[in-house]
PDB file of N, CA and C in Angstrom:
ATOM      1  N   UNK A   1     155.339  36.390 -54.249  1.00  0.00           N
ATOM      2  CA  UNK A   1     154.921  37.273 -53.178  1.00  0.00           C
ATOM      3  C   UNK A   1     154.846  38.702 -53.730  1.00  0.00           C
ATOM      4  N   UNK A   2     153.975  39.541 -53.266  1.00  0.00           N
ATOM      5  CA  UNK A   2     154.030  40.647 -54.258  1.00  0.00           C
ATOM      6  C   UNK A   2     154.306  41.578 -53.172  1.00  0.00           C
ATOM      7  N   UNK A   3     154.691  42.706 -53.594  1.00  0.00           N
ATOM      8  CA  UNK A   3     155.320  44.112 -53.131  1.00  0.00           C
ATOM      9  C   UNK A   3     154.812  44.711 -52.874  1.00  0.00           C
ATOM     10  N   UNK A   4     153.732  44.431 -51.204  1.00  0.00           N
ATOM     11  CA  UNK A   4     153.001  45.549 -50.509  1.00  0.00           C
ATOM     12  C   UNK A   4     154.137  46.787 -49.789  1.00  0.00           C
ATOM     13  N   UNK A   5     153.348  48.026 -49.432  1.00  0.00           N
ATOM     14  CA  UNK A   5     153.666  48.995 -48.908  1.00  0.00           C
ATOM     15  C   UNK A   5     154.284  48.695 -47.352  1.00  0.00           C
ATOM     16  N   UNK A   6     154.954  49.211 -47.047  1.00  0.00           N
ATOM     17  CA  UNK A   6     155.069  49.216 -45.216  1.00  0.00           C
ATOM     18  C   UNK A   6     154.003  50.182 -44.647  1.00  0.00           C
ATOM     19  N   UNK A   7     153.694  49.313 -43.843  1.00  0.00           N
ATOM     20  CA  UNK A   7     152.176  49.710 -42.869  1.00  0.00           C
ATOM     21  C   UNK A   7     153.035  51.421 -42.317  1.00  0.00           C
ATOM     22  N   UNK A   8     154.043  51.578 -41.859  1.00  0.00           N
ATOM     23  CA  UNK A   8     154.448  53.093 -42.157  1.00  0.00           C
ATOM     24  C   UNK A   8     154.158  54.052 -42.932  1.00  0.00           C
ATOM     25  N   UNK A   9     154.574  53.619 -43.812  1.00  0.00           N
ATOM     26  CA  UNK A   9     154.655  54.042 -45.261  1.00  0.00           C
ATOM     27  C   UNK A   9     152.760  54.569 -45.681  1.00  0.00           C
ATOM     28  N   UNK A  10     151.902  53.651 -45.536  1.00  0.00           N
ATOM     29  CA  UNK A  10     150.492  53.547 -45.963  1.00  0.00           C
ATOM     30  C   UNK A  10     150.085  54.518 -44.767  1.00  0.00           C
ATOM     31  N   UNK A  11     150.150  54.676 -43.900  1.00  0.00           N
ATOM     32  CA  UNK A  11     149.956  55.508 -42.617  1.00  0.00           C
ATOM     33  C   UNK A  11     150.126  56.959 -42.884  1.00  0.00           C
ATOM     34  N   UNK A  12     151.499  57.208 -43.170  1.00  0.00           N
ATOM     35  CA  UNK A  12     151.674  58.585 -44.083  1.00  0.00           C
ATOM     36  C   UNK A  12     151.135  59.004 -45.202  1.00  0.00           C
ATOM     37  N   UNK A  13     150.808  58.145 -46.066  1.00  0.00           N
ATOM     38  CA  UNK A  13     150.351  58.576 -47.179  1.00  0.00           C
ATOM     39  C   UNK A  13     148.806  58.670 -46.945  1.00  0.00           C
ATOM     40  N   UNK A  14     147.944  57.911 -45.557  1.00  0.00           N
ATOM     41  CA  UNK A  14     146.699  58.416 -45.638  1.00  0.00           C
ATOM     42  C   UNK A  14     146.644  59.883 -45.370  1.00  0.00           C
ATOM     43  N   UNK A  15     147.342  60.086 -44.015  1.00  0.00           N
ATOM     44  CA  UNK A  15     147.804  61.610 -43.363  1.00  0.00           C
ATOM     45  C   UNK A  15     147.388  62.788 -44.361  1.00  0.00           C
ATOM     46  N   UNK A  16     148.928  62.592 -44.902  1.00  0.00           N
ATOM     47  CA  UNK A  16     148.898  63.371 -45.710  1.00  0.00           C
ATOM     48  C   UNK A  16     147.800  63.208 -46.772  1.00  0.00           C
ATOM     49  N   UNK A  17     147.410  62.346 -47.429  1.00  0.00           N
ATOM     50  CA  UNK A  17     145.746  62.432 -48.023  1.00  0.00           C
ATOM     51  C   UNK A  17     144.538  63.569 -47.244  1.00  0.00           C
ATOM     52  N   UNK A  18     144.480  62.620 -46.171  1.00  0.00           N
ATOM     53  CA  UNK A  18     143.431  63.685 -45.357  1.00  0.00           C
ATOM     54  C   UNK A  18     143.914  64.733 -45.176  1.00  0.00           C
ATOM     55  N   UNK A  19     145.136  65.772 -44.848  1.00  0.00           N
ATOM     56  CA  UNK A  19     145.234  66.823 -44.900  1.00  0.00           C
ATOM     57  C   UNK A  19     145.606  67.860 -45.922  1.00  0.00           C
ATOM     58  N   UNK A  20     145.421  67.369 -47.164  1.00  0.00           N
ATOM     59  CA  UNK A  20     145.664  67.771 -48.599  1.00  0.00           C
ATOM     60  C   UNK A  20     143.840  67.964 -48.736  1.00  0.00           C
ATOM     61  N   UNK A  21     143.383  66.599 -48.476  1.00  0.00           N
ATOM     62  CA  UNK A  21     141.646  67.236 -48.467  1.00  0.00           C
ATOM     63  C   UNK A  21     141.091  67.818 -47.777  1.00  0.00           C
ATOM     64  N   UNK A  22     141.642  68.471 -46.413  1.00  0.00           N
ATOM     65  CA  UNK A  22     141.009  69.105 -45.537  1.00  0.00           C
ATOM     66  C   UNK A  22     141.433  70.810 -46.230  1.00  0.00           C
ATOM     67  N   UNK A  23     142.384  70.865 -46.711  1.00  0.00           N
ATOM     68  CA  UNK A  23     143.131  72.165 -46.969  1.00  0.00           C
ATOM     69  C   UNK A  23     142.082  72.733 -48.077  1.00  0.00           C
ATOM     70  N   UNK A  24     141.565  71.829 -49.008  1.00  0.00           N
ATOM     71  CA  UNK A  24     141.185  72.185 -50.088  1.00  0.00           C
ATOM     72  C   UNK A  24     139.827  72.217 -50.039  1.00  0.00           C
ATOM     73  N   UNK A  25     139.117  71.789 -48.924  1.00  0.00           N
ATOM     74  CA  UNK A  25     137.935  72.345 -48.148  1.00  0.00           C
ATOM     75  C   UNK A  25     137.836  73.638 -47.519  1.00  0.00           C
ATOM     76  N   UNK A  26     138.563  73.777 -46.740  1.00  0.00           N
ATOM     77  CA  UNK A  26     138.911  75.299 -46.832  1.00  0.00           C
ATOM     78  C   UNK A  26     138.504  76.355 -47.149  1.00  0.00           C
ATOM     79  N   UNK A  27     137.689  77.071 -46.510  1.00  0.00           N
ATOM     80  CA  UNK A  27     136.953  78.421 -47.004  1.00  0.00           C
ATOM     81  C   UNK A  27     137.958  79.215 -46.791  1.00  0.00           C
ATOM     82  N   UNK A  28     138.160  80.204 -47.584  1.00  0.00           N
ATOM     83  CA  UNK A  28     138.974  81.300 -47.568  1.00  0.00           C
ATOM     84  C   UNK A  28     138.160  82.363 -47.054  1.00  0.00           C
ATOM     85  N   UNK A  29     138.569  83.081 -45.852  1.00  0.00           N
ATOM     86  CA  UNK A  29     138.037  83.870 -45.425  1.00  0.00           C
ATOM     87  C   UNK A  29     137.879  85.103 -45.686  1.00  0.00           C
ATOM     88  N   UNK A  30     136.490  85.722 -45.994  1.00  0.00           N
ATOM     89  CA  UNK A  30     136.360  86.607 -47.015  1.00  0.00           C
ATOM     90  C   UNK A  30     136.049  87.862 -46.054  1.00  0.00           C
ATOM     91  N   UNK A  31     136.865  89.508 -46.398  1.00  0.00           N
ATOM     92  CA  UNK A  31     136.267  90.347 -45.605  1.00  0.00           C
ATOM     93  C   UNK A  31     135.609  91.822 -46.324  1.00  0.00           C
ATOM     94  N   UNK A  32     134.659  91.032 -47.267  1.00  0.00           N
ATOM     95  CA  UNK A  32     133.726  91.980 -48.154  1.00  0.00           C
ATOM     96  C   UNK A  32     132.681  92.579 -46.964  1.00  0.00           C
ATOM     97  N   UNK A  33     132.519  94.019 -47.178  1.00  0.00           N
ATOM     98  CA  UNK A  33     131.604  94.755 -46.435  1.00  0.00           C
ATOM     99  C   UNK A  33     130.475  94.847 -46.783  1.00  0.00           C
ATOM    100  N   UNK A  34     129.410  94.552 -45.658  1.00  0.00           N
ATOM    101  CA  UNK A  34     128.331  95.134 -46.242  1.00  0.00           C
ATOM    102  C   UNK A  34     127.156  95.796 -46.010  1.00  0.00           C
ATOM    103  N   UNK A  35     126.764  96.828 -46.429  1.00  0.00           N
ATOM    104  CA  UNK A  35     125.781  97.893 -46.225  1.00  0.00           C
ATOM    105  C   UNK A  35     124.183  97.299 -45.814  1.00  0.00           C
ATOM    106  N   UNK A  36     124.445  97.387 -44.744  1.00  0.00           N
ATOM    107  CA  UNK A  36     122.683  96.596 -44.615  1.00  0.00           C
ATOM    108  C   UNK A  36     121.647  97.767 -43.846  1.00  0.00           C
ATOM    109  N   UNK A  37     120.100  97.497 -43.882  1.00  0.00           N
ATOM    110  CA  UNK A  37     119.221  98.097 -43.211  1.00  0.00           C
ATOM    111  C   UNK A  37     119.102  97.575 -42.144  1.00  0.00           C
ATOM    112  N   UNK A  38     119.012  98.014 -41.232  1.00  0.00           N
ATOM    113  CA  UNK A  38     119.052  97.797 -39.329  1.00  0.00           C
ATOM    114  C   UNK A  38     118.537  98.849 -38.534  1.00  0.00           C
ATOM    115  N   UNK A  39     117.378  98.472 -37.854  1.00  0.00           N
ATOM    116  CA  UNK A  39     116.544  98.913 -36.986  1.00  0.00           C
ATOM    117  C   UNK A  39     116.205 100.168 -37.930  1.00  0.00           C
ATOM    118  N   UNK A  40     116.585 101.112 -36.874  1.00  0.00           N
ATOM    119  CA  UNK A  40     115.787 103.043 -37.776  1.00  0.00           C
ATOM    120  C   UNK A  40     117.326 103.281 -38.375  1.00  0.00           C
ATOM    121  N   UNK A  41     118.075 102.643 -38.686  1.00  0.00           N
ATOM    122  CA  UNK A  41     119.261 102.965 -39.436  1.00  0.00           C
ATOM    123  C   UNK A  41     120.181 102.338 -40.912  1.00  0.00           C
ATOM    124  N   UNK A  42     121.374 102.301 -40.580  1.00  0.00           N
ATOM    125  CA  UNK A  42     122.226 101.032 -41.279  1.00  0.00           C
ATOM    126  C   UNK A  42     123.203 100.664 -40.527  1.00  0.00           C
ATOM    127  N   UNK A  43     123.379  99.359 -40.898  1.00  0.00           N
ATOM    128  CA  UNK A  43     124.729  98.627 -40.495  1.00  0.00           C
ATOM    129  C   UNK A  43     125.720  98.479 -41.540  1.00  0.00           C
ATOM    130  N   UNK A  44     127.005  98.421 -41.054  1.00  0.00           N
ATOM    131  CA  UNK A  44     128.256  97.545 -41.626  1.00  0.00           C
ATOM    132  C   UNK A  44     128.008  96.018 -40.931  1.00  0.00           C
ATOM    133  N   UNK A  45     128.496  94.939 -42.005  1.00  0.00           N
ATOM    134  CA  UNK A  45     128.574  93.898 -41.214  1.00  0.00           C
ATOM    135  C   UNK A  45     129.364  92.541 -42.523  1.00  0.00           C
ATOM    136  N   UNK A  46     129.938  92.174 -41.659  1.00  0.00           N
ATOM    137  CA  UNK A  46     131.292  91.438 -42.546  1.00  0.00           C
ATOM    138  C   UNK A  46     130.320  90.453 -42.924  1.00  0.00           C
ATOM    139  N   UNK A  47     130.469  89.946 -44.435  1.00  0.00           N
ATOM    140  CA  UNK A  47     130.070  88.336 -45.087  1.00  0.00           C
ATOM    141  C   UNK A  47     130.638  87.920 -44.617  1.00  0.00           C
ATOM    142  N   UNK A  48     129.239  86.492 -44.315  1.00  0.00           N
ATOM    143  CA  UNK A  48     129.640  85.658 -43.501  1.00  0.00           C
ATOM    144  C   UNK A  48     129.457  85.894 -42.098  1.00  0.00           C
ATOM    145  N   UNK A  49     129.191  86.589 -41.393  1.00  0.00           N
ATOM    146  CA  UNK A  49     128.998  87.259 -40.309  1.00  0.00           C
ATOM    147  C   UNK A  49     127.780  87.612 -39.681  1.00  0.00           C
ATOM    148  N   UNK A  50     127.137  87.209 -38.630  1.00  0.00           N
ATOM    149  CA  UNK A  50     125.885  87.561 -38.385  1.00  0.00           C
ATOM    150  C   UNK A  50     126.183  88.312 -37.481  1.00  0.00           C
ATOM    151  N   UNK A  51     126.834  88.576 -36.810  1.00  0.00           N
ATOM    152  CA  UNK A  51     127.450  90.170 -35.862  1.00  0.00           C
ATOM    153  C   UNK A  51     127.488  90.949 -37.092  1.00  0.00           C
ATOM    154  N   UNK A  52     126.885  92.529 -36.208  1.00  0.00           N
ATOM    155  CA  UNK A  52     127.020  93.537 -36.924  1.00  0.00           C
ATOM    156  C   UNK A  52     128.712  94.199 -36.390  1.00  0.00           C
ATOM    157  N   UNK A  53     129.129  94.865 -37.550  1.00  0.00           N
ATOM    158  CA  UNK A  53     130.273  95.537 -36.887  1.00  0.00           C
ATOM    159  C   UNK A  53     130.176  96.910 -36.369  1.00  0.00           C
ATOM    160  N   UNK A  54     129.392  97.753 -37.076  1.00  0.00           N
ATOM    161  CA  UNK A  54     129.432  99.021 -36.764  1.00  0.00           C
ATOM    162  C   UNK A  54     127.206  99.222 -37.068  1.00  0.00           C
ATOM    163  N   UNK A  55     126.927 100.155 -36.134  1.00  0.00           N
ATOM    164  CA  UNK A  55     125.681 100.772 -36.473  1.00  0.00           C
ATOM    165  C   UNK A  55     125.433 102.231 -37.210  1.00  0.00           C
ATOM    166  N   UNK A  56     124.647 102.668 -37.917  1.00  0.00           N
ATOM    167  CA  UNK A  56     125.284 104.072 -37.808  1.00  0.00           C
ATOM    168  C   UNK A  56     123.280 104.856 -38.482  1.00  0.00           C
ATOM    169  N   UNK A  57     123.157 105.770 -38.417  1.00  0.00           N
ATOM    170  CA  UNK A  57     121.962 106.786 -38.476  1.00  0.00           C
ATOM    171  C   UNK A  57     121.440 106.466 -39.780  1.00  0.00           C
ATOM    172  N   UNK A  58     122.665 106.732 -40.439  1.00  0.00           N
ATOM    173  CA  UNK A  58     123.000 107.589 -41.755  1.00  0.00           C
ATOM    174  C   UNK A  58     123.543 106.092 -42.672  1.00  0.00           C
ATOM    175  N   UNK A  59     123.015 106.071 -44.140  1.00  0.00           N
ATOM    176  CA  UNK A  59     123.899 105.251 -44.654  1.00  0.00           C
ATOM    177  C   UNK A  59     124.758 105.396 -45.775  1.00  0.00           C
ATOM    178  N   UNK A  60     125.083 106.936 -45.706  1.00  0.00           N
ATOM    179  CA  UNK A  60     126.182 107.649 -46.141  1.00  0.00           C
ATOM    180  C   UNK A  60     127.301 107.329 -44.794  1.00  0.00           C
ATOM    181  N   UNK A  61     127.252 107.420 -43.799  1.00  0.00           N
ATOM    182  CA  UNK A  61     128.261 107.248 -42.497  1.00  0.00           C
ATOM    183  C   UNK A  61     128.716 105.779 -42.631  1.00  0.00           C
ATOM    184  N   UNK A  62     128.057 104.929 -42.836  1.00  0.00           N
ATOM    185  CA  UNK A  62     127.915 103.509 -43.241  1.00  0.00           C
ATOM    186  C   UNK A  62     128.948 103.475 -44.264  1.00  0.00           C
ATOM    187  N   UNK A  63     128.572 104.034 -45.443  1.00  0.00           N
ATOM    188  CA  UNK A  63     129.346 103.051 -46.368  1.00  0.00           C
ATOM    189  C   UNK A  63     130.412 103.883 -46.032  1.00  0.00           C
ATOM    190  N   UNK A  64     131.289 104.568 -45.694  1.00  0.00           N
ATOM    191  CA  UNK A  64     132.160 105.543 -45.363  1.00  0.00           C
ATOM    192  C   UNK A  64     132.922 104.441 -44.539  1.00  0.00           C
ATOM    193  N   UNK A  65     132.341 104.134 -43.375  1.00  0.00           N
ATOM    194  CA  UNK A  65     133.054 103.206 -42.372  1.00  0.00           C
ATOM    195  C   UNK A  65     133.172 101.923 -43.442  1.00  0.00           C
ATOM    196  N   UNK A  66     132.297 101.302 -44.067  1.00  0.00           N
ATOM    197  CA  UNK A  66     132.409  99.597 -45.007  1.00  0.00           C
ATOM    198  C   UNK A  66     133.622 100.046 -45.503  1.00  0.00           C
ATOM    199  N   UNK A  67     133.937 101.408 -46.592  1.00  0.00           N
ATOM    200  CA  UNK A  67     135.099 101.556 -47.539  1.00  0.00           C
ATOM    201  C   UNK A  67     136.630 101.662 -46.823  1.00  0.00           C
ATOM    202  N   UNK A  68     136.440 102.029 -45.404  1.00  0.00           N
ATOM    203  CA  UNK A  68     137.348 102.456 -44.796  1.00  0.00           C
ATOM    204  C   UNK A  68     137.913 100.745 -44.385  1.00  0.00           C
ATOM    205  N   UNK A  69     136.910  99.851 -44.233  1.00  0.00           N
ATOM    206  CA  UNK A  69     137.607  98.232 -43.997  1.00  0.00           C
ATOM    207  C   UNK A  69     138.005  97.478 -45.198  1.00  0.00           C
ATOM    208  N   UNK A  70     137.153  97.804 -46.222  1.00  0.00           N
ATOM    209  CA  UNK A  70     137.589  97.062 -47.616  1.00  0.00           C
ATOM    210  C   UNK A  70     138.409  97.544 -48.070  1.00  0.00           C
ATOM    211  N   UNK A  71     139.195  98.821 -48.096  1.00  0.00           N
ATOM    212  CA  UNK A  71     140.296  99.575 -48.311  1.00  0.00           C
ATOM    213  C   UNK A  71     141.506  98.724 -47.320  1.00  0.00           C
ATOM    214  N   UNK A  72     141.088  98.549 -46.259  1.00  0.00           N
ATOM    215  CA  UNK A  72     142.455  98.181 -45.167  1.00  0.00           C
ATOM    216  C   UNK A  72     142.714  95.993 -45.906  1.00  0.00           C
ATOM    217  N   UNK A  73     141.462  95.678 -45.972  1.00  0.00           N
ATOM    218  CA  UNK A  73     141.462  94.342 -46.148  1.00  0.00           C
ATOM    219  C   UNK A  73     141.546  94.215 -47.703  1.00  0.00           C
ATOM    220  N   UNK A  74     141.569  95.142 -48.358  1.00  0.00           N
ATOM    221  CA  UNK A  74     141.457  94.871 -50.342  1.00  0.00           C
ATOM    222  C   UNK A  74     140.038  94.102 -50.252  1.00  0.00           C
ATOM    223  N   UNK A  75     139.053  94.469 -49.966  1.00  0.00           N
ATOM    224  CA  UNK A  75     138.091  93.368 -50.134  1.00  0.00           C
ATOM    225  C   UNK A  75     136.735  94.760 -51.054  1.00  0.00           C
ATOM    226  N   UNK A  76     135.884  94.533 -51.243  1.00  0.00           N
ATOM    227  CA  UNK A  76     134.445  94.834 -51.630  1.00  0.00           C
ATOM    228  C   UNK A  76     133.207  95.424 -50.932  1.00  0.00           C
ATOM    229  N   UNK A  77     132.678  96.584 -50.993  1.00  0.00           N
ATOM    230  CA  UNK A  77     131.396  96.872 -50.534  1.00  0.00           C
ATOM    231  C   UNK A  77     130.432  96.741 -50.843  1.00  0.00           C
ATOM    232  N   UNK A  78     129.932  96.142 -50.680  1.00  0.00           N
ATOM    233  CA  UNK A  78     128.195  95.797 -51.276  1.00  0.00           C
ATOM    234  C   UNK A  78     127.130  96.351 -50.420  1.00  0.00           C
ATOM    235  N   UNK A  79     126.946  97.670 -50.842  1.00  0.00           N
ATOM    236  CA  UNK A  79     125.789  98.637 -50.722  1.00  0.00           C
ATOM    237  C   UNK A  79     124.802  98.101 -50.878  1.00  0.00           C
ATOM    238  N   UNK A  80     123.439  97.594 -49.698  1.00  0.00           N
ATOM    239  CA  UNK A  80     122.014  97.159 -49.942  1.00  0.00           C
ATOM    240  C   UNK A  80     120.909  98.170 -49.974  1.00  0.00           C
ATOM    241  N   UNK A  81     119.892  98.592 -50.905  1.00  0.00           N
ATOM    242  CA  UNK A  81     118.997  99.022 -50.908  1.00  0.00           C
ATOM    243  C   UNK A  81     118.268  99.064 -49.066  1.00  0.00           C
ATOM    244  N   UNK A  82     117.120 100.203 -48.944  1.00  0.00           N
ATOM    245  CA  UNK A  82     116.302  99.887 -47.933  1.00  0.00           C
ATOM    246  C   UNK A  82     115.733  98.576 -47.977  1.00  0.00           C
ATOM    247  N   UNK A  83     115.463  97.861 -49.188  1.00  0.00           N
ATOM    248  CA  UNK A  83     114.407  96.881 -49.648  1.00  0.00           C
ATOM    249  C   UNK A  83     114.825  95.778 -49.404  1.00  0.00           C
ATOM    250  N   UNK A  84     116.738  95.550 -49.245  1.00  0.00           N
ATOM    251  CA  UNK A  84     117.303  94.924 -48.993  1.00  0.00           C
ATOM    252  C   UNK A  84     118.279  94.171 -50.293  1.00  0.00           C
ATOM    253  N   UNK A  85     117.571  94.761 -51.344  1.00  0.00           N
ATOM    254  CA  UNK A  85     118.606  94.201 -52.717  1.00  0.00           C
ATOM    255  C   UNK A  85     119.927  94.891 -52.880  1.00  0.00           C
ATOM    256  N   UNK A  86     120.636  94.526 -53.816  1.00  0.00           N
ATOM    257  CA  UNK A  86     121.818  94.758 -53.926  1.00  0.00           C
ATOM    258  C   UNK A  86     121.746  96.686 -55.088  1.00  0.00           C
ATOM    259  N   UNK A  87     122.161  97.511 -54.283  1.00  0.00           N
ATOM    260  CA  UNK A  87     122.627  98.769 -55.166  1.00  0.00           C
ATOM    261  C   UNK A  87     123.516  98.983 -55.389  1.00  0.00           C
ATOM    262  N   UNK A  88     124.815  98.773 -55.227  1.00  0.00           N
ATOM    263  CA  UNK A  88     125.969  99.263 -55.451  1.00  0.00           C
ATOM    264  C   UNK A  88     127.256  98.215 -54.944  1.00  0.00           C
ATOM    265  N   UNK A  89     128.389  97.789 -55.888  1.00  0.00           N
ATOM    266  CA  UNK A  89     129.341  97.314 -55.353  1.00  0.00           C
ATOM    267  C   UNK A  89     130.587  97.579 -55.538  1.00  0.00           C
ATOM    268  N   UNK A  90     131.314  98.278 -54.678  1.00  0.00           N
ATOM    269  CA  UNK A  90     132.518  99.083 -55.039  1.00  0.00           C
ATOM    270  C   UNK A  90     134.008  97.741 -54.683  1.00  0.00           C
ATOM    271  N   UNK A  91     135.049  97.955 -55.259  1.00  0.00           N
ATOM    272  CA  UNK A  91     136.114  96.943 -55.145  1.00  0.00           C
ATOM    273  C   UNK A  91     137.323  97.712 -54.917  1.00  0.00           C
ATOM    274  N   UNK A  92     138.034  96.980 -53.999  1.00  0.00           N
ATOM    275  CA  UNK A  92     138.939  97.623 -53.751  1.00  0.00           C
ATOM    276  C   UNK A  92     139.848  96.630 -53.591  1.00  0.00           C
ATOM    277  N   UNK A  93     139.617  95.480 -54.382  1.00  0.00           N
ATOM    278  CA  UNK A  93     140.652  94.034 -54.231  1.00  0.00           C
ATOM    279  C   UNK A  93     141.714  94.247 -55.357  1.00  0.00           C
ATOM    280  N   UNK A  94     142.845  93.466 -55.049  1.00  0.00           N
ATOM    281  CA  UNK A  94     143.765  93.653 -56.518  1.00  0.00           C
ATOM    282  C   UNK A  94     142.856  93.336 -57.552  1.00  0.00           C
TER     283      UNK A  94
END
């Protein structure tokens, strides 16, 4: 007769399977800023995020407000051109 598991035993160990793979699915939630063109202005608006957070005229006022969140969160500003490409990315992560 051979030496199956207790149906307990196999129960826990799926558990814990599936929640060892759910963990490691897991997006880590990222709060890099970023400088975008919006309407006659710029926006701040978190990656990952299709809400804008802040609007502003100016996109000197803009990245001012992005540095002021990536400073509080250690995260990154990524300054976009009018054109929409990437100009500038400042870090403020460890």
């Amino acid at each position: 007769m051979s030496k199956s598991k207790s149906w307990p035993r196999t129960l826990i160990e799926l558990i814990e399977l599936f929640f060892n793979s759910f963990q490691s699915r897991k997006r880590r939630r990222t709060w890099h800023q970023h400088v975008v063109p919006h309407e006659e202005g710029w926006a701040v608006r978190r990656e990952g995020n299709q809400r804008i957070t802040s609007k502003h005229r100016k996109q000197s006022t803009a990245i001012r407000k992005a540095k002021r969140l990536a400073k509080k969160y250690q995260a990154d500003v990524i300054v976009h051109r009018a054109s929409g490409g990437i100009r500038e990315r400042i870090s403020y992560g460890e």
